[in-house]
Protein backbone atom coordinates (compact mmCIF):
# COMPACT_ATOMS: atom_id res chain seq x y z
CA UNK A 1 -2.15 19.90 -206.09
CA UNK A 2 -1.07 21.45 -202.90
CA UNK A 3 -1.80 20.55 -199.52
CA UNK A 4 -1.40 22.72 -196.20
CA UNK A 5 -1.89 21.91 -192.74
CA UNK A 6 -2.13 24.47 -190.37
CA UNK A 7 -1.18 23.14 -186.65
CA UNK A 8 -3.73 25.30 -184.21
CA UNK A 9 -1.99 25.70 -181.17
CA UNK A 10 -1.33 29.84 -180.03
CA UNK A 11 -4.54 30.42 -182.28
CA UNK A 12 -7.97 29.26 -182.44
CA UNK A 13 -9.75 28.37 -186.14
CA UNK A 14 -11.97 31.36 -185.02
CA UNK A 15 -8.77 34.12 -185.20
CA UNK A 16 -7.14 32.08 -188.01
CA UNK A 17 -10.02 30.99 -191.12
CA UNK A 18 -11.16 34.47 -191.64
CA UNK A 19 -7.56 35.72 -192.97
CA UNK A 20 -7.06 32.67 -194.86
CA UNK A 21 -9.94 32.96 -196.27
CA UNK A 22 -9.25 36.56 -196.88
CA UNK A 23 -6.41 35.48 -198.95
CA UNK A 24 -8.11 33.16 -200.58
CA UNK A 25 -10.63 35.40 -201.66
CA UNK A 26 -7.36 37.93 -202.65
CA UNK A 27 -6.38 35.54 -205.13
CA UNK A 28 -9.60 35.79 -206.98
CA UNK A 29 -10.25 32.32 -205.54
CA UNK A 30 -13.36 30.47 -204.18
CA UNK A 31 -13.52 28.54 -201.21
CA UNK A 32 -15.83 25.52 -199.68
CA UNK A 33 -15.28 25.49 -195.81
CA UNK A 34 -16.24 21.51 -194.44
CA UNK A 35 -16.95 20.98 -191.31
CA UNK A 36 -17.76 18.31 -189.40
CA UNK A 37 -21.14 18.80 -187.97
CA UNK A 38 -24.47 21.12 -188.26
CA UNK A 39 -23.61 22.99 -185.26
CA UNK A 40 -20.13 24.06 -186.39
CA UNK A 41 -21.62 24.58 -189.50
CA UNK A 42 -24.06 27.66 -187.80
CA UNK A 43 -21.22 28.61 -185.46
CA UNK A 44 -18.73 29.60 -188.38
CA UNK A 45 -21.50 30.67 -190.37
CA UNK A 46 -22.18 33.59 -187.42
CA UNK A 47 -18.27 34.25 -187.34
CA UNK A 48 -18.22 35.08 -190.95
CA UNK A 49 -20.69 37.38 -190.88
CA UNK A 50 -18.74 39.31 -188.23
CA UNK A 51 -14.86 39.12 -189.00
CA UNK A 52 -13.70 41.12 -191.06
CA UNK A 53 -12.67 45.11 -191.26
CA UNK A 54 -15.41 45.52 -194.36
CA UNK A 55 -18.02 43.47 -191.80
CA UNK A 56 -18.27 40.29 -193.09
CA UNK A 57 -17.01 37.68 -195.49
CA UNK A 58 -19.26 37.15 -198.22
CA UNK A 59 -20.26 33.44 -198.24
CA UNK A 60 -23.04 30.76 -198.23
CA UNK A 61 -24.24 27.75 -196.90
CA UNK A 62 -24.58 24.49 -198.32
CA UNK A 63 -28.15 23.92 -199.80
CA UNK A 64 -28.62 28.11 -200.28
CA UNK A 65 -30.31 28.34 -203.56
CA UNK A 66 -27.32 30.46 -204.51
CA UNK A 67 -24.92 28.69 -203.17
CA UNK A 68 -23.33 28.05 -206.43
CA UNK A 69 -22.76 31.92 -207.07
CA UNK A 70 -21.20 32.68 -203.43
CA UNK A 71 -17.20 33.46 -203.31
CA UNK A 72 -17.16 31.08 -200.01
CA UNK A 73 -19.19 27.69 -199.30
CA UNK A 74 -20.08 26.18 -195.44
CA UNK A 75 -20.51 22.73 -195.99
CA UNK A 76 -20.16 19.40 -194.10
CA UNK A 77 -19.69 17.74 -197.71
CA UNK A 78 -16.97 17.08 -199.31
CA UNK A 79 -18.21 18.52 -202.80
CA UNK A 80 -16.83 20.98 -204.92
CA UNK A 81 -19.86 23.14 -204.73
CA UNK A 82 -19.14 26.81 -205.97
CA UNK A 83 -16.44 25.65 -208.46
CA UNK A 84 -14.13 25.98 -205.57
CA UNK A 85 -10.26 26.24 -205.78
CA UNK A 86 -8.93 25.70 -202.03
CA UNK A 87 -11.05 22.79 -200.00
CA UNK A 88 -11.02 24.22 -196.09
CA UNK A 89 -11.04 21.02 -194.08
CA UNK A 90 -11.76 21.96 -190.40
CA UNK A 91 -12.81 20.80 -186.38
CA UNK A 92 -12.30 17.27 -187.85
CA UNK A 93 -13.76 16.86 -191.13
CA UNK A 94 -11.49 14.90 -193.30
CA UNK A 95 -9.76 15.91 -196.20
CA UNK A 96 -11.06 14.88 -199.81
CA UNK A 97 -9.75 13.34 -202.53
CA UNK A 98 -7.17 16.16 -204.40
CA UNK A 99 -9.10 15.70 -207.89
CA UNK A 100 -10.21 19.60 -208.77
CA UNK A 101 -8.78 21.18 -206.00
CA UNK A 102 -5.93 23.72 -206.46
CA UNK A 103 -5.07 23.56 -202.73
CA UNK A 104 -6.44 21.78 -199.85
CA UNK A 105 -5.99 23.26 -196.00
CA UNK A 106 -6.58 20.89 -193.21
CA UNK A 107 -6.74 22.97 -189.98
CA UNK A 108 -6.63 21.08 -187.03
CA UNK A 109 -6.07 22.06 -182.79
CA UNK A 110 -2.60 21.00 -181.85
CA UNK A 111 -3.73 20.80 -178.70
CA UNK A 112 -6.28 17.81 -179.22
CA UNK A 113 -4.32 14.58 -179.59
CA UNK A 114 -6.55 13.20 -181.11
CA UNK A 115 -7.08 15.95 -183.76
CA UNK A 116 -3.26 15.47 -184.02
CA UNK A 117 -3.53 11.58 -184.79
CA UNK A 118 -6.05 12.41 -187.74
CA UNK A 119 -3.73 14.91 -188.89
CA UNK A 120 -0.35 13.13 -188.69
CA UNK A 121 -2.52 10.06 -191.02
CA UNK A 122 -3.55 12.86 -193.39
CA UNK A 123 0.29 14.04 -194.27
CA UNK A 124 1.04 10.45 -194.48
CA UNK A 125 -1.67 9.51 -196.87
CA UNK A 126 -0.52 13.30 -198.73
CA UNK A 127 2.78 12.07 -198.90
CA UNK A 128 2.21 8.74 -200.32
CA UNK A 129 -0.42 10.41 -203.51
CA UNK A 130 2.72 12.30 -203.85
CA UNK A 131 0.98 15.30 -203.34
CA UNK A 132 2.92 18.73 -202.06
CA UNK A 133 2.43 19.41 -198.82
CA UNK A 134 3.47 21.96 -196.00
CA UNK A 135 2.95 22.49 -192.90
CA UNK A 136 2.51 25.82 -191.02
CA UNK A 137 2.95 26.18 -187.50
CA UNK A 138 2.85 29.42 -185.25
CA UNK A 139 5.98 30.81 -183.44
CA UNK A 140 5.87 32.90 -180.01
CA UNK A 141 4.61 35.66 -181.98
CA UNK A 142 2.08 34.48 -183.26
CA UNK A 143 3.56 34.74 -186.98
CA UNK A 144 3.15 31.51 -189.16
CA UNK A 145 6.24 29.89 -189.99
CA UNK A 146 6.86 26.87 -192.64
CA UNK A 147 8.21 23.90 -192.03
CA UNK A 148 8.30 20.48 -194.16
């Protein structure tokens, strides 16, 4: 089981999810997005439909009588809903447990310190599972860079 965490800070979750997710969907993966509330649920919802060069990202939401059948999964849950391989934690919601998952992400703003404290517990508790993790932080050009 890997984990990545992806430190927001010359990017917001709006510029960055839709590649990853892109990738994700590359890999002949699915992917369950969590998120901490309704509202952010609708927001990135909207984005998806918008984002990419083809026009949208094909995806669901969390109670969609197809849900089970879409590629991509809005949820504030933490269940593995479409048979999901990579668990999207983002704008807060917490990680689950690694059981199923092929990879986790946990996004977080590095410019929230508080979004930082939940994130800096997270590795920790990654670590200690003994769990892989990495962490990917932007340089000046924007490019993501791994380090840990």
């Amino acid at each position: 089981m890997e984990v990545l965490f992806y430190h927001l800070q010359n990017a917001t979750l709006e510029q960055t999810l839709p590649s990853l997710l892109e990738k994700t969907l590359g890999r002949g993966w699915k992917a369950v997005v969590r998120v901490s509330s309704d509202e952010r649920l609708k927001a990135l919802d909207d984005l998806l439909w918008t984002c990419s060069d083809e026009g949208f990202l094909p995806h669901g939401i969390e109670g969609d009588a197809l849900m089970g059948d879409h590629p991509i999964v809005l949820t504030t849950s933490d269940k593995r809903i479409n048979d999901a391989d990579v668990m999207f934690a983002v704008d807060g919601a917490d990680l689950p447990g690694t059981a199923g998952w092929t990879r986790s992400v946990l996004m977080f703003d590095g410019n929230d310190p508080d979004a930082l404290d939940r994130a800096r517990n997270a590795w920790k508790e990654v670590k200690a599972s003994g769990s892989e993790a990495t962490y990917w932080r932007q340089d000046e050009t924007g490019r993501w860079a791994k380090s840990g």
